[in-house]
Every structure is written in structure tokens, then in C-alpha cells.
N, C-alpha and C. Protein backbone atom coordinates (compact mmCIF):
# COMPACT_ATOMS: atom_id res chain seq x y z
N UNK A 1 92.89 106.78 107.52
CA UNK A 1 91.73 106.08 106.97
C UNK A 1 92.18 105.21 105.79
N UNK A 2 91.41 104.10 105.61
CA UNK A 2 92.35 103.43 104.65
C UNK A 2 91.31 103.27 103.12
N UNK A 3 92.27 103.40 101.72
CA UNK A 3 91.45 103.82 101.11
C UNK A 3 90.97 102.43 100.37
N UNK A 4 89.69 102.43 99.91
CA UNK A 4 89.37 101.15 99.04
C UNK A 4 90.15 100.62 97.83
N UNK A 5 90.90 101.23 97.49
CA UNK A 5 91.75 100.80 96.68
C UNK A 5 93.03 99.73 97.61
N UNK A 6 92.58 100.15 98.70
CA UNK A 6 94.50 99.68 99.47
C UNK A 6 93.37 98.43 99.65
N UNK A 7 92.16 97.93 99.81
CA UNK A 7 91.48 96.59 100.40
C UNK A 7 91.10 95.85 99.32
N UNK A 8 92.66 95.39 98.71
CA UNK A 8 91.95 94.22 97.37
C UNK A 8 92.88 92.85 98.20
N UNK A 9 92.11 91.96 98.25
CA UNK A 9 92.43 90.84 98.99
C UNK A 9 92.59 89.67 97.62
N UNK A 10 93.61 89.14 97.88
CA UNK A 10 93.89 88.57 96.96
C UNK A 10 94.20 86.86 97.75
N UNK A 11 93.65 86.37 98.85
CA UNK A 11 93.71 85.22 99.52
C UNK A 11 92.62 84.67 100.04
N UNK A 12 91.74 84.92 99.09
CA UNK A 12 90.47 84.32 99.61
C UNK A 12 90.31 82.93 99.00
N UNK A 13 90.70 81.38 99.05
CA UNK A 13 90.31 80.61 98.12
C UNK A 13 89.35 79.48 98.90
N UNK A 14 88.17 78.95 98.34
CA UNK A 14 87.66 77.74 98.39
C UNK A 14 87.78 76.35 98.12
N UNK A 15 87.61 75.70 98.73
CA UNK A 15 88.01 74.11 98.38
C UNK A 15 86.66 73.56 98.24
N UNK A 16 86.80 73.10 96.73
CA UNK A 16 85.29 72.33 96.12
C UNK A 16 85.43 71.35 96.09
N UNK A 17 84.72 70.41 97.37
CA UNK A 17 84.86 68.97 96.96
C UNK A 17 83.87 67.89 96.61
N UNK A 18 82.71 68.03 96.36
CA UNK A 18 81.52 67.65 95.55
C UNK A 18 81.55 67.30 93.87
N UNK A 19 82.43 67.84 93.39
CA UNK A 19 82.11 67.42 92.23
C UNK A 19 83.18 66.66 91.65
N UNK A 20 83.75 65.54 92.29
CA UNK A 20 84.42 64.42 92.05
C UNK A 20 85.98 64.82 91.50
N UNK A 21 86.59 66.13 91.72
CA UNK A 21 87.40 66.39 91.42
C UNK A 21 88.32 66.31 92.30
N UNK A 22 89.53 65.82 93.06
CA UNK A 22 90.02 65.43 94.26
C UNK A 22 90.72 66.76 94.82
N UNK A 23 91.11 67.69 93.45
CA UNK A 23 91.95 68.63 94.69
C UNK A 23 91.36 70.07 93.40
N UNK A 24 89.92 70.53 94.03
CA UNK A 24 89.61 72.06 92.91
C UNK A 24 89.47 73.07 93.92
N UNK A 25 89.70 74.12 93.22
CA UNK A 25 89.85 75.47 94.26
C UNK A 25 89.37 76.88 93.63
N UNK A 26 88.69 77.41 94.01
CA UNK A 26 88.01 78.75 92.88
C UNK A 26 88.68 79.54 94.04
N UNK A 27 89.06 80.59 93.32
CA UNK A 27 89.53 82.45 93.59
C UNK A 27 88.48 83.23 93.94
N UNK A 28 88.30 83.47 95.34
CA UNK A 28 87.15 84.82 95.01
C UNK A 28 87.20 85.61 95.23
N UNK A 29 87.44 86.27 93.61
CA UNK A 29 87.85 87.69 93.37
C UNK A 29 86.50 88.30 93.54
N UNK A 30 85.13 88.12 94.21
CA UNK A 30 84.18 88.84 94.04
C UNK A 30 84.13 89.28 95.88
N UNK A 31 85.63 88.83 96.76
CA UNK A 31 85.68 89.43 98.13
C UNK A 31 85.89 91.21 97.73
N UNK A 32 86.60 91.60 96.66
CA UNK A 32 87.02 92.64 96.35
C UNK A 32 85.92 93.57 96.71
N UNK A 33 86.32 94.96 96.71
CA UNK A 33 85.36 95.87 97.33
C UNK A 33 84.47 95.95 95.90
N UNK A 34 84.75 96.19 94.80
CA UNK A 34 83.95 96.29 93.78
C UNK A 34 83.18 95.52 93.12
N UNK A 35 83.85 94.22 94.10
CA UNK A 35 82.97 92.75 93.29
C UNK A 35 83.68 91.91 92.44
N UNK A 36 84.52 92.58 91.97
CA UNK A 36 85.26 91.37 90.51
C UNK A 36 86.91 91.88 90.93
N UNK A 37 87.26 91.30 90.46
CA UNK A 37 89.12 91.09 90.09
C UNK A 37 89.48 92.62 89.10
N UNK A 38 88.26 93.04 88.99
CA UNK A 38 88.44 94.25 87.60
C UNK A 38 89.04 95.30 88.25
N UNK A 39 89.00 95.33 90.19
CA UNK A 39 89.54 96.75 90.94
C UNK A 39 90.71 96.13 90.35
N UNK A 40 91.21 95.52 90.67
CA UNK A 40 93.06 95.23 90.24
C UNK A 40 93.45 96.14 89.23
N UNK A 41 93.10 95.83 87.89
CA UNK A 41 92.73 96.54 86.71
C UNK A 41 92.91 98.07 87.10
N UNK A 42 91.76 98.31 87.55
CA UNK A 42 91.46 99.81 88.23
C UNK A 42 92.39 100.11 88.07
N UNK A 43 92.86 100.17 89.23
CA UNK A 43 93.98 100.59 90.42
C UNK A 43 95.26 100.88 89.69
N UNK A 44 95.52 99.75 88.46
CA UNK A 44 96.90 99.62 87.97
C UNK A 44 96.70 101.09 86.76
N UNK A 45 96.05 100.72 86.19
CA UNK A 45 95.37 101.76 84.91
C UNK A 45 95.76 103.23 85.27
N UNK A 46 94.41 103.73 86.33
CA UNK A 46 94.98 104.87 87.09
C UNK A 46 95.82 105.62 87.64
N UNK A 47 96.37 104.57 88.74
CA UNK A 47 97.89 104.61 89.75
C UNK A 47 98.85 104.70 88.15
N UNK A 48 99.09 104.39 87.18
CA UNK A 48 100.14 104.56 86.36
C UNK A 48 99.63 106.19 85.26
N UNK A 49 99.15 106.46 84.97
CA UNK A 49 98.47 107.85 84.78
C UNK A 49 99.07 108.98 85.93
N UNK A 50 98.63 108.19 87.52
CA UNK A 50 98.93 109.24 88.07
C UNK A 50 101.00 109.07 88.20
N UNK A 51 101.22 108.40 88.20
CA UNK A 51 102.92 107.99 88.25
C UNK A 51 103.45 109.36 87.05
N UNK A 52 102.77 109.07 86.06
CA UNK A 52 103.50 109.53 84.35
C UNK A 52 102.99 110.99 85.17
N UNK A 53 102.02 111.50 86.00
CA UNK A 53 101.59 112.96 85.84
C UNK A 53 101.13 113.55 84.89
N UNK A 54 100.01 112.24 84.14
CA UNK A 54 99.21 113.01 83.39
C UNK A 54 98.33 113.46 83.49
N UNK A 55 97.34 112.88 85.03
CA UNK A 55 96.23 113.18 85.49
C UNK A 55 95.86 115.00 85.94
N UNK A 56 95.65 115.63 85.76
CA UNK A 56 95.67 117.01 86.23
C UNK A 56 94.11 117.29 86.52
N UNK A 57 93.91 118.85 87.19
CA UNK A 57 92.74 118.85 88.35
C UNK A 57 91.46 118.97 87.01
N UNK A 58 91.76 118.91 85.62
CA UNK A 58 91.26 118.93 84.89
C UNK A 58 90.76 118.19 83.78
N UNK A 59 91.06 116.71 84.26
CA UNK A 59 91.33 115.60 83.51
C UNK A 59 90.09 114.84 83.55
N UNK A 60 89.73 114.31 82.73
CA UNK A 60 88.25 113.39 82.48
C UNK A 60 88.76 112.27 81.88
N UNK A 61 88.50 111.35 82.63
CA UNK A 61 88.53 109.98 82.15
C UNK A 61 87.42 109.46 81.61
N UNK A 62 87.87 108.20 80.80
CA UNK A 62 86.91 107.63 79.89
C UNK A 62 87.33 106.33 79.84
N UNK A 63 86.08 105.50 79.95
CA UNK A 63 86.43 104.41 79.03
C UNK A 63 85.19 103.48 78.79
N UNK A 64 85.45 102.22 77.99
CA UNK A 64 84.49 101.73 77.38
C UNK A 64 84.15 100.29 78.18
N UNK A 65 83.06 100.11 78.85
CA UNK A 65 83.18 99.16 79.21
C UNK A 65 81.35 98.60 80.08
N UNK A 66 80.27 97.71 79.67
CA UNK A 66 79.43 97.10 80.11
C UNK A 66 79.33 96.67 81.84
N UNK A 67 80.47 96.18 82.27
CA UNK A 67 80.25 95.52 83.08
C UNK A 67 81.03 95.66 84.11
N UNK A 68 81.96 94.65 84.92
CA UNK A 68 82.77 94.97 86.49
C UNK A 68 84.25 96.28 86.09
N UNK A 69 84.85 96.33 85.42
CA UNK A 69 85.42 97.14 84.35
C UNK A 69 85.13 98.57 85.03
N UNK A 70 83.81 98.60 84.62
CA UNK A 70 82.63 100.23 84.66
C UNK A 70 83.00 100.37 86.14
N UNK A 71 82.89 99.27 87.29
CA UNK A 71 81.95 99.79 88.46
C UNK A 71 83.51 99.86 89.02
N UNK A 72 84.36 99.38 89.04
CA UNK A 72 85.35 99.63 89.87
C UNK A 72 86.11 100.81 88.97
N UNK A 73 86.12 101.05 87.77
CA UNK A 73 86.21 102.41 87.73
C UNK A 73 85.86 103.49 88.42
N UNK A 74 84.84 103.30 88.57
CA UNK A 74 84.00 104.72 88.94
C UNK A 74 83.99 104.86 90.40
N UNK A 75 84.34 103.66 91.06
CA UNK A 75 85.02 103.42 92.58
C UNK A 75 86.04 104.12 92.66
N UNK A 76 87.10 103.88 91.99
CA UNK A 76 88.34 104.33 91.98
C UNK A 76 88.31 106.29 91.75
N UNK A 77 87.89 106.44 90.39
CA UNK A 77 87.37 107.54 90.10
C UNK A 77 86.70 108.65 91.71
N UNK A 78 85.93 108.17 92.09
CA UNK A 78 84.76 108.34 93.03
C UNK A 78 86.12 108.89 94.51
N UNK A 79 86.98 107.95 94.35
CA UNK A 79 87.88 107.99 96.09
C UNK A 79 89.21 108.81 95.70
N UNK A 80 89.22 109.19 94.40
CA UNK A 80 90.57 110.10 94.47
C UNK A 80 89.65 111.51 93.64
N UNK A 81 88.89 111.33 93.47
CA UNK A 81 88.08 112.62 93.18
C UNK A 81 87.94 113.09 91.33
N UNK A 82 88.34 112.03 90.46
CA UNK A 82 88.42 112.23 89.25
C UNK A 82 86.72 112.17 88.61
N UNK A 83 86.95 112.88 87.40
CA UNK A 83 85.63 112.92 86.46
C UNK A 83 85.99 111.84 86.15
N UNK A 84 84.70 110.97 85.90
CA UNK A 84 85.22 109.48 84.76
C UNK A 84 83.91 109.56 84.04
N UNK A 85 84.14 109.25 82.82
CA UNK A 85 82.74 108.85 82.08
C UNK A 85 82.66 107.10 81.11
N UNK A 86 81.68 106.43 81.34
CA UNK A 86 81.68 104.98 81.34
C UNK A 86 80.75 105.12 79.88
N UNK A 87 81.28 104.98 78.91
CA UNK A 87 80.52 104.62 77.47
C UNK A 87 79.92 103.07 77.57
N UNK A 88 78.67 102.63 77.75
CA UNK A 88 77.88 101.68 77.69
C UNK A 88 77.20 101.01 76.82
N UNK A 89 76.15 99.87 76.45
CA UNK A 89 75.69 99.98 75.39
C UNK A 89 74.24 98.92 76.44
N UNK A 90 73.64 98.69 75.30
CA UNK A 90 72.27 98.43 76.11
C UNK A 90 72.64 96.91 76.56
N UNK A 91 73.63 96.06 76.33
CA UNK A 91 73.61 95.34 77.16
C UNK A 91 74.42 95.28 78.76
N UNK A 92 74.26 96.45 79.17
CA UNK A 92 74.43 96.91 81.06
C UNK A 92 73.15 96.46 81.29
N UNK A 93 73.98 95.79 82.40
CA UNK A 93 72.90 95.15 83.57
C UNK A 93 72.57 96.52 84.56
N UNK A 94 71.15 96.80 84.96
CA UNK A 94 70.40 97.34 85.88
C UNK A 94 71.21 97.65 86.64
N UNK A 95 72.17 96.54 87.53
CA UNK A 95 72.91 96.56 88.81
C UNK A 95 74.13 97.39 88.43
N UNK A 96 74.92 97.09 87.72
CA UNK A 96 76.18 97.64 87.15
C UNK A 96 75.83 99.26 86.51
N UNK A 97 74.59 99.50 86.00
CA UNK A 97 74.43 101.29 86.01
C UNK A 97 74.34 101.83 87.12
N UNK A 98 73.38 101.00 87.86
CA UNK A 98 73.21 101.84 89.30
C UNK A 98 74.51 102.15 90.52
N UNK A 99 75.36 101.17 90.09
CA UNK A 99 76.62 101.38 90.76
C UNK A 99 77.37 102.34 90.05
N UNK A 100 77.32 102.37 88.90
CA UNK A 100 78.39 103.30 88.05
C UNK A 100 77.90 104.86 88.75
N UNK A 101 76.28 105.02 88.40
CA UNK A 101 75.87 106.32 88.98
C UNK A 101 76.22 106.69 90.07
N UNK A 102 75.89 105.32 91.06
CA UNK A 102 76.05 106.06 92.69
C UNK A 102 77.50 106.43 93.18
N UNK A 103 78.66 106.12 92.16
CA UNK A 103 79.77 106.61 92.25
C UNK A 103 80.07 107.75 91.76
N UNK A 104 78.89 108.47 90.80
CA UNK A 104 79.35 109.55 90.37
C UNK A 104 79.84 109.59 88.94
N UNK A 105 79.82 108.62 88.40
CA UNK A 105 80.10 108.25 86.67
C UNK A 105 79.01 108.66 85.82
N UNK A 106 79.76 109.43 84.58
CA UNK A 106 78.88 109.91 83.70
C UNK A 106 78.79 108.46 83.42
N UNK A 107 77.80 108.70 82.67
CA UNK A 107 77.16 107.30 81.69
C UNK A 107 76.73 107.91 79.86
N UNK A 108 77.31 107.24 79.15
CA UNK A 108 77.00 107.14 77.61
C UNK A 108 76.92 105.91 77.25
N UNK A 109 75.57 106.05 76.82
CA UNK A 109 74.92 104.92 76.01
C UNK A 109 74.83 104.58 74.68
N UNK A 110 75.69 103.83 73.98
CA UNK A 110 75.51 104.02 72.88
C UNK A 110 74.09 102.71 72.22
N UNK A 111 73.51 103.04 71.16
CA UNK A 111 72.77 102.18 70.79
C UNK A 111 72.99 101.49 68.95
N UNK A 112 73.61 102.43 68.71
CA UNK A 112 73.87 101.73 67.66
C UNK A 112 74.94 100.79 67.22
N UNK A 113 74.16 99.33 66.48
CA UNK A 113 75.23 98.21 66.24
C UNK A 113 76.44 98.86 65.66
N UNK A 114 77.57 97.97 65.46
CA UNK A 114 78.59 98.03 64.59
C UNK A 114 78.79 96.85 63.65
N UNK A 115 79.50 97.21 62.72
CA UNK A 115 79.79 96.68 61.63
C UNK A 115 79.62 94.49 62.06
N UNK A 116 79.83 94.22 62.88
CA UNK A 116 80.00 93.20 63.47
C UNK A 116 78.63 92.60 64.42
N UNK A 117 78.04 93.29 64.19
CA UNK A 117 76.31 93.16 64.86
C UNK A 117 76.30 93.60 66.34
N UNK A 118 77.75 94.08 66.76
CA UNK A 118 77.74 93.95 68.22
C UNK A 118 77.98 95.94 68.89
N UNK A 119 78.20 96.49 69.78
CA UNK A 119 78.34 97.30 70.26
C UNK A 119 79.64 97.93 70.41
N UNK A 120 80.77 97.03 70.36
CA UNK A 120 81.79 97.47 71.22
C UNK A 120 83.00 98.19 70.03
N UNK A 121 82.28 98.37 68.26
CA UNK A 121 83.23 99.01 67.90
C UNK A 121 82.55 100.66 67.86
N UNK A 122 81.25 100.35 68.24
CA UNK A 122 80.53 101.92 68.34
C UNK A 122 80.67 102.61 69.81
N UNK A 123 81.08 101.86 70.88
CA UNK A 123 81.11 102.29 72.14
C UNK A 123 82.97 103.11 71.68
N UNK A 124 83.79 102.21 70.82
CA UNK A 124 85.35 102.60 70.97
C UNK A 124 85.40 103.98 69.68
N UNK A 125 84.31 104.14 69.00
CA UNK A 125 84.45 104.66 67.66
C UNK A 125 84.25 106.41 68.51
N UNK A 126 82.99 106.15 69.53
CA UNK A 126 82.82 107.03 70.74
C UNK A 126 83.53 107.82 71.13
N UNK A 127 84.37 106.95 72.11
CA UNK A 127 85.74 107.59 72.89
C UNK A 127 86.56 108.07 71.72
N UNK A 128 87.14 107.48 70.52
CA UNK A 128 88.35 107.80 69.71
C UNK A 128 87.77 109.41 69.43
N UNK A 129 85.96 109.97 68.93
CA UNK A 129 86.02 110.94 68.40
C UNK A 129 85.92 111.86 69.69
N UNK A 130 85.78 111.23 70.87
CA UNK A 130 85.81 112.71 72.16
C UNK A 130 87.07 112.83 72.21
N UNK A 131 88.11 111.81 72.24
CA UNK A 131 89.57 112.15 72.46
C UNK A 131 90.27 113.45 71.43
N UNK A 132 89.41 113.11 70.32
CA UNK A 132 90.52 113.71 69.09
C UNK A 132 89.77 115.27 69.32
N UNK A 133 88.27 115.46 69.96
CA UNK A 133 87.84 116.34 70.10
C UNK A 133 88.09 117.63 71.16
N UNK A 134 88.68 116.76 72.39
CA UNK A 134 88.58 117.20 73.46
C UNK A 134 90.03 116.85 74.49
N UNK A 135 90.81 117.67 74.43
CA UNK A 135 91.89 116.96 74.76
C UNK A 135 92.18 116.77 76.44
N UNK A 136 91.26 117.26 77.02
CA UNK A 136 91.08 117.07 78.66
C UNK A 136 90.57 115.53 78.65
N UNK A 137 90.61 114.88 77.87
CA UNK A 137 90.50 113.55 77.94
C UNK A 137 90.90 112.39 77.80
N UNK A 138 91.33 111.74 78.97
CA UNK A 138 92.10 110.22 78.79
C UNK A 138 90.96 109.27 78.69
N UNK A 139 91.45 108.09 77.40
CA UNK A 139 91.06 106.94 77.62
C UNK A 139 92.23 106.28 78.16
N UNK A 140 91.62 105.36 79.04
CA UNK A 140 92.33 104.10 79.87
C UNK A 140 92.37 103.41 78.80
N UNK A 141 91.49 102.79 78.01
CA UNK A 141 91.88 102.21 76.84
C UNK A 141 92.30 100.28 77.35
N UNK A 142 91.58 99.70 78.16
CA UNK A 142 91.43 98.52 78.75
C UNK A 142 92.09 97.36 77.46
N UNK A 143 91.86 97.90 76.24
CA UNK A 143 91.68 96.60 74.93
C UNK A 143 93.57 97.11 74.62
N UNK A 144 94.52 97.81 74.68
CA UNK A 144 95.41 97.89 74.77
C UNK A 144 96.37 98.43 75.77
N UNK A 145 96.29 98.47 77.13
CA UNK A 145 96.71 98.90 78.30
C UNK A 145 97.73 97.56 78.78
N UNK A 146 98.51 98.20 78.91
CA UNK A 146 99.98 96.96 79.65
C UNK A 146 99.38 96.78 80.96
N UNK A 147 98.65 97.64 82.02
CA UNK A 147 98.13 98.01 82.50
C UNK A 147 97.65 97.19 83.42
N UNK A 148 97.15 96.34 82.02
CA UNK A 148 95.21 95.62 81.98
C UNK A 148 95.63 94.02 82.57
N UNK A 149 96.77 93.55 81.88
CA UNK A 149 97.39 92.41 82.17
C UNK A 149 98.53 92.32 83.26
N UNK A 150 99.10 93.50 83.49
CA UNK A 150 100.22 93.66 84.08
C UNK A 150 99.58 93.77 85.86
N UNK A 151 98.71 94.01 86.01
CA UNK A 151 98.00 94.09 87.38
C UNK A 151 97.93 92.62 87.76
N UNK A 152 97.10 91.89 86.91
CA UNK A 152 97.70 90.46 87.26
C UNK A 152 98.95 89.72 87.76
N UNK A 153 99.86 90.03 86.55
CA UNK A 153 101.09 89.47 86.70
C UNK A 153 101.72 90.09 88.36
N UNK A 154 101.29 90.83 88.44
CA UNK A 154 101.76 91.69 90.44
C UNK A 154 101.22 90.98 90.98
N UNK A 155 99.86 90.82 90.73
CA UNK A 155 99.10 89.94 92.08
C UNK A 155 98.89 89.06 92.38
N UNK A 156 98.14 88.31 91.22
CA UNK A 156 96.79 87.61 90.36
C UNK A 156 97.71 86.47 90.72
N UNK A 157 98.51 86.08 90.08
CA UNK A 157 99.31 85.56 89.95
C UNK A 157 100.38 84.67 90.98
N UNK A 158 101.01 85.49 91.42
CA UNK A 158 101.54 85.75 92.67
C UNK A 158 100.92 85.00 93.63
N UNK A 159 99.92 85.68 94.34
CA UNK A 159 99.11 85.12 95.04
C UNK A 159 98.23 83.25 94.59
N UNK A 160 98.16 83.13 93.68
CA UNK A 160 97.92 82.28 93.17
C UNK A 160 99.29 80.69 93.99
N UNK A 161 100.64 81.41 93.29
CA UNK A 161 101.87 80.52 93.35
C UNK A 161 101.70 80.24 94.65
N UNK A 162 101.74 81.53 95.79
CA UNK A 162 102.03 81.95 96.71
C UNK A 162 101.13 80.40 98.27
N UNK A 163 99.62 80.53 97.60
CA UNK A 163 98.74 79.65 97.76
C UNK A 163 99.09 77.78 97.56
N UNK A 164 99.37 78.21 96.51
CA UNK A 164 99.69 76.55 96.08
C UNK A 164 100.99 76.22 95.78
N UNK A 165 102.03 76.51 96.16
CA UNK A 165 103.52 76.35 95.44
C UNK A 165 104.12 74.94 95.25
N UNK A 166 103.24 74.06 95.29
CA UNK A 166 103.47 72.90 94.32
C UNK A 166 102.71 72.34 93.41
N UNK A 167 101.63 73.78 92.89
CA UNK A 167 100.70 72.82 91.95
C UNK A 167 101.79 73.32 90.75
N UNK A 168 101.48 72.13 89.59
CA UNK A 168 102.45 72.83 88.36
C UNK A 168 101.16 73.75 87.87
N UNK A 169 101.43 74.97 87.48
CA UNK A 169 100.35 75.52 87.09
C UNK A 169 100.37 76.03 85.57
N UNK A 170 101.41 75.22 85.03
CA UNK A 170 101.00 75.10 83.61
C UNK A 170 100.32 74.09 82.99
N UNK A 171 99.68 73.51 83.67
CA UNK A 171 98.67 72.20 83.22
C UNK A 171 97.62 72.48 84.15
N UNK A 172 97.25 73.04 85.45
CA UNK A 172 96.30 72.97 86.23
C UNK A 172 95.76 73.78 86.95
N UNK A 173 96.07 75.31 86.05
CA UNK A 173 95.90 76.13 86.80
C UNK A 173 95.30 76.87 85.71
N UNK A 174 93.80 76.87 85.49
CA UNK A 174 92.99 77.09 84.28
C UNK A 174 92.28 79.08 84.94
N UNK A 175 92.40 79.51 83.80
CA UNK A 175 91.85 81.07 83.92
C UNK A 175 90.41 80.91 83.71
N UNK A 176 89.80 81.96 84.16
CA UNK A 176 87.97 82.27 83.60
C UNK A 176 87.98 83.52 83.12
N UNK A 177 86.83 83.56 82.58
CA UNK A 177 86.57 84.95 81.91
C UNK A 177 86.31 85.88 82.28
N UNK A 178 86.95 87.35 82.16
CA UNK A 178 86.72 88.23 82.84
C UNK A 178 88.50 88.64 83.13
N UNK A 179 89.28 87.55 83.23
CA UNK A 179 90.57 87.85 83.25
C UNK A 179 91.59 88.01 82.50
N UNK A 180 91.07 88.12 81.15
CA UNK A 180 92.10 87.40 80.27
C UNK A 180 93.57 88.25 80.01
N UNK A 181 93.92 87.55 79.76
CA UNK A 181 95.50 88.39 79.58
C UNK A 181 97.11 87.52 79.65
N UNK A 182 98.17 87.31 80.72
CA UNK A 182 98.73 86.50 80.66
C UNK A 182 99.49 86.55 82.05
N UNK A 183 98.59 85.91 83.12
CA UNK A 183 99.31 86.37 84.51
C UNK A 183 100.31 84.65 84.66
N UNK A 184 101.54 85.42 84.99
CA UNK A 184 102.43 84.46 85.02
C UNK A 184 103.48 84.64 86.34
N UNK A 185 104.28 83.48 87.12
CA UNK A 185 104.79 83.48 87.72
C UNK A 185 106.33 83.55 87.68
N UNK A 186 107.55 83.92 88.51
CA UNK A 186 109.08 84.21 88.58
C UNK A 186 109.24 82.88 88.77
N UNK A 187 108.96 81.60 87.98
CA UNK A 187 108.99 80.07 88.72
C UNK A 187 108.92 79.40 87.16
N UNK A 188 109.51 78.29 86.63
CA UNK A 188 109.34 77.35 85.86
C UNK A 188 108.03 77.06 85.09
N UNK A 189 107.31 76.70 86.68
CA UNK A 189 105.74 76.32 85.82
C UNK A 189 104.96 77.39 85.90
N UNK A 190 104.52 77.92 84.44
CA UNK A 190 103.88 79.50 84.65
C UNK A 190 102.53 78.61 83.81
N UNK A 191 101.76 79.75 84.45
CA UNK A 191 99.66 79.95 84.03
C UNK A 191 100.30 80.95 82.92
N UNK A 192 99.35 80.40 81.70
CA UNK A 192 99.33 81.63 81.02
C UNK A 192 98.21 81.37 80.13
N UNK A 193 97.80 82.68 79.58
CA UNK A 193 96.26 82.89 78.70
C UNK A 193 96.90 82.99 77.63
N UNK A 194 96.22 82.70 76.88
CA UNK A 194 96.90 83.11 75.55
C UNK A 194 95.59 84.30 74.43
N UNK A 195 96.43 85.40 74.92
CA UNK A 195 95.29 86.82 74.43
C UNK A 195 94.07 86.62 74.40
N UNK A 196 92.96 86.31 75.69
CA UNK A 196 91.74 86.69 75.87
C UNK A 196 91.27 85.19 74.92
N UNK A 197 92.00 83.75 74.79
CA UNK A 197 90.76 82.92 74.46
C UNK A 197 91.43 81.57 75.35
N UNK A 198 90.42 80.80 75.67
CA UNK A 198 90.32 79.47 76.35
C UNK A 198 89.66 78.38 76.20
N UNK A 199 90.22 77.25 75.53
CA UNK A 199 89.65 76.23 75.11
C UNK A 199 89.29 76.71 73.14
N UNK A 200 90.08 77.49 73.00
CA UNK A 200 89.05 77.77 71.74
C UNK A 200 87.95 79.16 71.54
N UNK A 201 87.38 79.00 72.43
CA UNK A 201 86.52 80.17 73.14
C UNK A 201 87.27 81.36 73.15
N UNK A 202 86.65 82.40 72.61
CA UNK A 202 86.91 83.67 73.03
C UNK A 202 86.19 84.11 74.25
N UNK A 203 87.06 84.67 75.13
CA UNK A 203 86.67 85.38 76.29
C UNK A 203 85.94 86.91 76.34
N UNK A 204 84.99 87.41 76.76
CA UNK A 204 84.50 88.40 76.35
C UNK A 204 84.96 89.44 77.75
N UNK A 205 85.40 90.28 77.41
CA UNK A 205 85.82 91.08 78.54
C UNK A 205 84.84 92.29 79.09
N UNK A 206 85.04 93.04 80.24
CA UNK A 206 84.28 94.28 80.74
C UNK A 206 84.66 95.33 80.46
């Protein structure tokens, strides 16, 4: 039987030719079983946990995360049989809880701002005090995981060159959000992010 983790397709691309651009092409990473490019992520996060043999029949995972992040966690979680628990904050979308649940993911909600008006140092302030509390517990830890970027650079990437191997894709081969990190190619002209911002813009991650 083959498991959802082994069905991340990484050759799905479109050719957009309406909007006066002569040669544009979008990735769709939303063929993935979970919806976003974030199983990649998954898969790498986990699969290296289970490599080191830290995972044991007693292990609870954690991590912090709103959005595609959450749901292919708890996918992953869900098909090799792990506890996972998804720290949230009230801006989860409807769709993205109900998937987290129907996989079997605890859910923590946090509601209170942080220092920064926003959620995500009270969702991490969360996990740091269950970890120090409870030691049956891994964070994946997405905001510093080699992990997080390095799943790219295997695939993302790859597949990308693999597709187009004469675009230069250090001038024309632009990232979106949701990916950030630094997926690069074994070739001259490499794509690269430069730590989660584009154009100026910070990228907000899952």
C-alpha cells in the first residue's frame, strides 16, 4: 500500500499565458496530498527524528503553526501513528482546524498577544514551557529546523532545474510565500531566498 507521504508530486507546472508575460509558469504545490508544499517540510522534519531514533512509542510531538504547516503535520503524524499536538492562535482558518482534528491532532489555542501585538511569540513561549516541562516531548521547531529548508533544496528545487534547465534561475525564478528558505540548485545559476523576505517584504510562514 503506498503511503501518503511517498505521493508528493513535485511536476505539476502550468503555463500562464494571459497576462502578457511571454514565458510564466506557477508550481502546484497544492497537487500535494495535504494541499501545500508544507508535506515536503513534513516528511523531512519527521523522517530525520525518525533517522537520529529519537522518536519512541512514547513520543509527542509539537509544534507551532496556523496554517498548511499544521495540516500536513498531523497527516504525517496520523499515517505513522504519532501523538502530535498543533499550538494555534485565533487566526486558524475553520478549514485548517477541521483538518488538523480529523487527523487526530491535539489542538492548543493560544489567545494571548505577545509583546509584538502578534501571536507567534505566545504560541513558541507555549511549546518552550511544555518542553522544559515534559520531556516526552519534541518540538519540530519549523523557525530553526535545517529540516525546514533542506526539504526544498532535495526537491523543490531540483525539480524546478529539472523542468526548465535553461531558464537562468537566478534572475527568473522568483519564490512565494509559504516557502521561504533557500532552495538552490548543483548548477551555476541558483534560486535563492534570502531568510524568509522578498522584494523587501517579509514572508509570513505556517
Amino acid at each position: 500500500m503506498t503511503k501518503i507521504s511517498s505521493v508528493i508530486n513535485d511536476n505539476n507546472f502550468v503555463s500562464i499565458q494571459s497576462l502578457g508575460i511571454r514565458h510564466l509558469f506557477l508550481k502546484l504545490e497544492s497537487m500535494n496530498p495535504s494541499g501545500s508544499i508544507k508535506l515536503k517540510t513534513a516528511v523531512g522534519m519527521v523522517g530525520a527524528l525518525e533517522e537520529a531514533g529519537l522518536i519512541k512509542p512514547d513520543t509527542q510531538l509539537i509544534e507551532s503553526s496556523s496554517g498548511s504547516l499544521g495540516v500536513a503535520l498531523s497527516m504525517i503524524a496520523a499515517e505513522r501513528g504519532y501523538t502530535f499536538t498543533c499550538v494555534v492562535d485565533p487566526h486558524i482558518s475553520e478549514h485548517n482546524l477541521k483538518l488538523m482534528r480529523a487527523f487526530g491532532a491535539g489542538i492548543v489555542r493560544v489567545t494571548e498577544r505577545d509583546e509584538n501585538g502578534g501571536y507567534l511569540g505566545t504560541r513558541i513561549r507555549y511549546i518552550q514551557n511544555q518542553v522544559r516541562a515534559n520531556p516526552k516531548i519534541i518540538w519540530l521547531n519549523q523557525y530553526a529546523n535545517p529540516e525546514n529548508p533542506g526539504a526544498h533544496y532535495r526537491s523543490t528545487a531540483p525539480a524546478i532545474a529539472k523542468a526548465f534547465p535553461h531558464c537562468d534561475l537566478g534572475r527568473r525564478c522568483v519564490p512565494v510565500p509559504g516557502c521561504a528558505g533557500t532552495p538552490s540548485c548543483d548548477r551555476p545559476a541558483q534560486a535563492r531566498v534570502r531568510a524568509g523576505r522578498l522584494g523587501g517584504h517579509r514572508l509570513t510562514g505556517s
